[in-house]
Protein backbone atom coordinates (compact mmCIF):
# COMPACT_ATOMS: atom_id res chain seq x y z
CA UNK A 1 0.00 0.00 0.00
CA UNK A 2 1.17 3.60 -0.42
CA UNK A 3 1.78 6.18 2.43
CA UNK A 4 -1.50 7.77 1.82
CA UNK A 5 -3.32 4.59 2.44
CA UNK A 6 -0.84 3.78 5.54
CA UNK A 7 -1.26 7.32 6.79
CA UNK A 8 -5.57 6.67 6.29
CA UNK A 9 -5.25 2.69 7.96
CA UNK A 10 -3.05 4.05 10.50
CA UNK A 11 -4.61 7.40 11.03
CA UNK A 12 -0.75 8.98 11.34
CA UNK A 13 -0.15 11.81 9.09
CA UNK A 14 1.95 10.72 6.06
CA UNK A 15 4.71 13.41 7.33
CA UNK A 16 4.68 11.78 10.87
CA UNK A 17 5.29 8.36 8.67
CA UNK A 18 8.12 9.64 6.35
CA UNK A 19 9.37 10.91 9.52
CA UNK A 20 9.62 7.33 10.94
CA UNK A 21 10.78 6.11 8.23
CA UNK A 22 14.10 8.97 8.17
CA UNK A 23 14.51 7.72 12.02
CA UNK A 24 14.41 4.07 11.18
CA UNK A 25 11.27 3.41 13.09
CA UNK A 26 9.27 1.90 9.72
CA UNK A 27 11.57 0.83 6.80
CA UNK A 28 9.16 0.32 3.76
CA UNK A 29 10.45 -1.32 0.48
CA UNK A 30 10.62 1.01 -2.39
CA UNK A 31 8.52 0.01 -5.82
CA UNK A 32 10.70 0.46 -9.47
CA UNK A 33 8.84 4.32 -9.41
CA UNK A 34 10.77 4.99 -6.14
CA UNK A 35 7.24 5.19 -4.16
CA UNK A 36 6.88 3.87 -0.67
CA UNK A 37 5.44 0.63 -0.28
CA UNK A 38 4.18 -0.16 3.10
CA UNK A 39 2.98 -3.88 3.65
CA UNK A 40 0.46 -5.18 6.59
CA UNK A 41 3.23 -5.83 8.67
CA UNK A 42 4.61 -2.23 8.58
CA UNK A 43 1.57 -0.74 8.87
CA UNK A 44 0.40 -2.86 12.28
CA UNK A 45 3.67 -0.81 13.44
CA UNK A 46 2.69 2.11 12.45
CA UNK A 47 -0.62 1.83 14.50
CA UNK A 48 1.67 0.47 16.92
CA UNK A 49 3.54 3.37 17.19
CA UNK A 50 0.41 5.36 17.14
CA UNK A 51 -0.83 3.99 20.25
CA UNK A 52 2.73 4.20 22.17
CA UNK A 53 2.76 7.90 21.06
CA UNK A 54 -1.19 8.43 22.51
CA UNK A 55 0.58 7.31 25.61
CA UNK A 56 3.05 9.70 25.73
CA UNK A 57 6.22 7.15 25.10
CA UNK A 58 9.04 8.89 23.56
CA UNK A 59 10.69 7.84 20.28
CA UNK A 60 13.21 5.91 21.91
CA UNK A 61 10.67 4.55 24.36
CA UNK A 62 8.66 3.24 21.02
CA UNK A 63 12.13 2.11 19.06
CA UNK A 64 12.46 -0.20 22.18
CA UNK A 65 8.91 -1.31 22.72
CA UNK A 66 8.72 -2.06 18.67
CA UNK A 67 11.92 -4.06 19.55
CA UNK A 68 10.21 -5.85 22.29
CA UNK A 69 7.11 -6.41 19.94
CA UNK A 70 9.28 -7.70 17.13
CA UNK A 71 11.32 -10.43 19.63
CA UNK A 72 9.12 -12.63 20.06
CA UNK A 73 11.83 -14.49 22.84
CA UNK A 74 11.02 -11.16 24.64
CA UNK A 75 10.86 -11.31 28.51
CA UNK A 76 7.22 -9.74 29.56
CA UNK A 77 9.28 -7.98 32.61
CA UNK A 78 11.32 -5.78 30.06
CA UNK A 79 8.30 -4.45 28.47
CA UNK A 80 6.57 -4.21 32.18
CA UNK A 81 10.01 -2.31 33.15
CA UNK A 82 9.61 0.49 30.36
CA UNK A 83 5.71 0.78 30.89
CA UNK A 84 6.78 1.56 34.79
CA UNK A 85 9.87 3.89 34.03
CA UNK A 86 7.25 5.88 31.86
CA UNK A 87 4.87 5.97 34.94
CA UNK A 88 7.60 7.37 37.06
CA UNK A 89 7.91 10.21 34.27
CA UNK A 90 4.08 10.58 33.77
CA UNK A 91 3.62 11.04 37.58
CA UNK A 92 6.19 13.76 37.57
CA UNK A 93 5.11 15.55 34.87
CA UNK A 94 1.50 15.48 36.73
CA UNK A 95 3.08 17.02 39.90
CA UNK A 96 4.85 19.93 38.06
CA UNK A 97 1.45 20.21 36.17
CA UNK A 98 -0.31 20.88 39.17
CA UNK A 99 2.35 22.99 40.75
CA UNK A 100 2.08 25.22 37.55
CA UNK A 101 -1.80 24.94 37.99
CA UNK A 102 -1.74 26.01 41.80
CA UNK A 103 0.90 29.10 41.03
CA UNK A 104 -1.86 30.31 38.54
CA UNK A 105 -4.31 29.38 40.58
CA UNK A 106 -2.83 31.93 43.10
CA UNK A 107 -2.22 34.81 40.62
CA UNK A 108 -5.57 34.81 39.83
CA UNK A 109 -7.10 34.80 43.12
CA UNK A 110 -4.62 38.09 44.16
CA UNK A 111 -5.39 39.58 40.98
CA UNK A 112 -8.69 42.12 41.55
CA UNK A 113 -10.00 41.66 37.53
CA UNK A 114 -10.90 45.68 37.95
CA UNK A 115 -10.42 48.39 35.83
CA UNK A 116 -7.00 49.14 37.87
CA UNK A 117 -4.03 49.34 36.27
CA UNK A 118 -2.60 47.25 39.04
CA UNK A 119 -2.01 43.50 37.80
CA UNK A 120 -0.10 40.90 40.28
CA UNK A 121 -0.35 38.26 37.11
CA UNK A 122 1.61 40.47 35.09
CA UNK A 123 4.09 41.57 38.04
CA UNK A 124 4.91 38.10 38.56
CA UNK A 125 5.36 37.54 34.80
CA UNK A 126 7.78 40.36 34.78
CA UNK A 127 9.97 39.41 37.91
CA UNK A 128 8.67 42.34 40.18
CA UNK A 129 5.92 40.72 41.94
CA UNK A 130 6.11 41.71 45.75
C-alpha cells in the first residue's frame, strides 16, 4: 500500500510516517517508481507506534517497545520495566502540572479583575511581583 493509504489505515499523518521512516522506526520497500510501499506488517507498526505515542512514550521509548514487539523471545518484565519507568515520568510531569496549575491558581485569586491598572499576574510575569 502507499503512504497515503498507511497514513488513512493508520490514522498517522503521512509526514509523521516519512518521519519514521528517516529515524528508522518503519523501513518500507521502495517500488521500481521509487514510491513507498508499506505492507500489513509495517503498517500494524505504524498503529503500533500510534498507540505508544497516545501514551506519551518517547521515540526511543517506542524504538524499544517495537523491539520488544518484534522479539518474540522477549521477557514480559522488560516491556513491564519500560511501561513503569514511563509511569515514574508521567507522575512527575503530573506534579509539576499541578504545581504550575496552583501558582496560577494563586495569581488569579490576588489579581482584583478591575479596571486598575494594578495587575499581580503580570508583576509576577515580569519578575517584580512583591
Amino acid at each position: 500500500m502507499n503512504i497515503g493509504q498507511a497514513s488513512r489505515r493508520s490514522g498517522l499523518p503521512a509526514k509523521t510516517i516519512r518521519y519514521y521512516e528517516e529515524i528508522g522506526l518503519v523501513q518500507p520497500s521502495r517500488l521500481e517508481n521509487g514510491y513507498r510501499d508499506y505492507s500489513a506488517g509495517e503498517l500494524d507498526a505504524l498503529r503500533f507506534l500510534a498507540r505508544a505515542r497516545s501514551l506519551g512514550f518517547s521515540i526511543e521509548e517506542c524504538r524499544r517497545l517495537l523491539s520488544l514487539y518484534s522479539d518474540k523471545s522477549r521477557a514480559s518484565a522488560d516491556v513491564r520495566r519500560l511501561a513503569e519507568a514511563h509511569i515514574v515520568e508521567v507522575d512527575a510531569k503530573i506534579a509539576e502540572l499541578q504545581a504550575i496549575r496552583a501558582a496560577l491558581a494563586r495569581l488569579v485569586s490576588a489579581c482584583h479583575g478591575d479596571h486598575a491598572p494594578d495587575c499581580p499576574i503580570l508583576d509576577e510575569l515580569a519578575g517584580s511581583a512583591a
